[in-house]
C-alpha atoms as a PDB file:
ATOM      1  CA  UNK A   1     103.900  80.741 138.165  1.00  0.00           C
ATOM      2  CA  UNK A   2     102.985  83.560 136.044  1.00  0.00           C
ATOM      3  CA  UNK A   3     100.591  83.239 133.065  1.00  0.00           C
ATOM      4  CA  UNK A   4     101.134  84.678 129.974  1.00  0.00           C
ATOM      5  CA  UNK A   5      98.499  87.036 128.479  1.00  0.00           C
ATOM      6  CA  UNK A   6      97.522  86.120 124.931  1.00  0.00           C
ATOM      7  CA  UNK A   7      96.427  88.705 122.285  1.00  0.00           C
ATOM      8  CA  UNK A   8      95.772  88.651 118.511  1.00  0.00           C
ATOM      9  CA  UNK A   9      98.239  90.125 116.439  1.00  0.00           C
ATOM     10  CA  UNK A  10      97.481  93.686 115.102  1.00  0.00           C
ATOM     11  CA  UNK A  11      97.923  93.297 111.231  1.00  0.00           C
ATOM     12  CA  UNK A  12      98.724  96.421 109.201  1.00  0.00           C
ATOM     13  CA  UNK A  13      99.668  97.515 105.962  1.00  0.00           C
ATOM     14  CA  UNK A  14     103.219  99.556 105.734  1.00  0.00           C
ATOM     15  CA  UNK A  15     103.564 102.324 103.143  1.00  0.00           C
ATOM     16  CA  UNK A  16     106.632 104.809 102.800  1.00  0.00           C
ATOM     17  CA  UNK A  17     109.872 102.937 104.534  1.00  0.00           C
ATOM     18  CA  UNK A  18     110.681 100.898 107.707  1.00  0.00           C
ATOM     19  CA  UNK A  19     107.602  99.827 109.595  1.00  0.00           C
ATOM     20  CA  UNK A  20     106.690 101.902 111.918  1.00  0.00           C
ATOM     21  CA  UNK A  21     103.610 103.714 114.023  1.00  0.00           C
ATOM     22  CA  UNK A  22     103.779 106.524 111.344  1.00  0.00           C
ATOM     23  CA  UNK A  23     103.621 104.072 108.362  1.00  0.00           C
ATOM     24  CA  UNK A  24     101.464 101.729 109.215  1.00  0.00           C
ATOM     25  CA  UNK A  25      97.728 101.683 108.303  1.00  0.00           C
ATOM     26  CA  UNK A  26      96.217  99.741 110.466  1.00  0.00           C
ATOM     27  CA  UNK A  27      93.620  96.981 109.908  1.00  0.00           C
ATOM     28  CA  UNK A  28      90.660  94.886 111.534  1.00  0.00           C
ATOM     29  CA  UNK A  29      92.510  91.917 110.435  1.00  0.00           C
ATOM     30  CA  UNK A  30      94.478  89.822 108.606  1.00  0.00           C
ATOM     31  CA  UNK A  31      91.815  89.581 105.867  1.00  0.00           C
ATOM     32  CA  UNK A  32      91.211  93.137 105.688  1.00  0.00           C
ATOM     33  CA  UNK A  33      94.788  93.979 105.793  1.00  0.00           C
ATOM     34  CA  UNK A  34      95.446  91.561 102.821  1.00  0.00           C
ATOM     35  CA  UNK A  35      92.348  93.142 100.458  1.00  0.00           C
ATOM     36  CA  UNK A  36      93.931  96.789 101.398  1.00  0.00           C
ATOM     37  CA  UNK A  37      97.331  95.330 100.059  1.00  0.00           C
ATOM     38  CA  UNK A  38      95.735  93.985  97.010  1.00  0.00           C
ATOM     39  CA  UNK A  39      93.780  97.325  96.694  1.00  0.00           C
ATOM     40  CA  UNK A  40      96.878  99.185  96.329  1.00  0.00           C
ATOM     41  CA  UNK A  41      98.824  97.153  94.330  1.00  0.00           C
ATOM     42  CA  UNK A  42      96.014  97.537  92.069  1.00  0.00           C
ATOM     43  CA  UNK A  43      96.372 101.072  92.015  1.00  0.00           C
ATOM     44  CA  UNK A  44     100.183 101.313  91.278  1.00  0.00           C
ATOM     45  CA  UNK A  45     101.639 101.350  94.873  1.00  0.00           C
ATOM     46  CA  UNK A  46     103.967  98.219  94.722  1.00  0.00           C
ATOM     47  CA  UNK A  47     106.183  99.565  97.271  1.00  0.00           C
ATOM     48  CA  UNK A  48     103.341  98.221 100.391  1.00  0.00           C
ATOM     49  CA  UNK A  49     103.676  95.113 102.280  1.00  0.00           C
ATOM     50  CA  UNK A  50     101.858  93.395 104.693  1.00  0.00           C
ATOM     51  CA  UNK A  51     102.919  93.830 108.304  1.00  0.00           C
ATOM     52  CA  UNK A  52     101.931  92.229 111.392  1.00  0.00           C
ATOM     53  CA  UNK A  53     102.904  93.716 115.197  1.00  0.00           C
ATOM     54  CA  UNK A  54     102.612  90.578 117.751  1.00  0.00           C
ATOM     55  CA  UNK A  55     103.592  92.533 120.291  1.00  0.00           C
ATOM     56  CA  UNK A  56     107.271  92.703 119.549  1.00  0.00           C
ATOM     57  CA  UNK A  57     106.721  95.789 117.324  1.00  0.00           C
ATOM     58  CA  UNK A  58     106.031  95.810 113.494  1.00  0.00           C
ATOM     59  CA  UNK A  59     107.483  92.784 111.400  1.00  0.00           C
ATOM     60  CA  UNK A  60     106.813  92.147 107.788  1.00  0.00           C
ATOM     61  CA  UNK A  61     104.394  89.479 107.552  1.00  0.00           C
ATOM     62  CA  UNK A  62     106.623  87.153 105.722  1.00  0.00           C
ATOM     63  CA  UNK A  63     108.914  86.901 108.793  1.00  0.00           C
ATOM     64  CA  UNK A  64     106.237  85.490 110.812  1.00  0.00           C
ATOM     65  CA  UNK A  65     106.042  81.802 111.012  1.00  0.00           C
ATOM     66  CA  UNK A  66     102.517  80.340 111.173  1.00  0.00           C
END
């Protein structure tokens, strides 16, 4: 029986389109990732959203059941 390897998520904040490697700002963590969001919402950029990669590739955040 195999075991699955567990690792935390990698939480981002995607900018310009699609999510993807080249859109992505990467964060230390969910936390961070949120105050970045919040950071640039604050300065005009309502276009970003949260993104988390669980190791299926980048999903927004909202899609990601907790």
């Amino acid at each position: 029986m195999s075991e699955a390897v567990l690792s935390a998520p990698v939480w981002g904040v995607e900018f310009g389109g699609s999510p993807s490697p080249d859109h992505v700002d990467v964060r230390s963590d969910e936390v961070d990732a949120r105050w970045w969001l919040r950071a640039l919402a604050f300065c005009g950029n309502q276009d970003a959203r949260l993104v988390v990669d669980e190791g299926r590739g980048w999903r927004a955040a909202e899609a990601v059941a907790r």
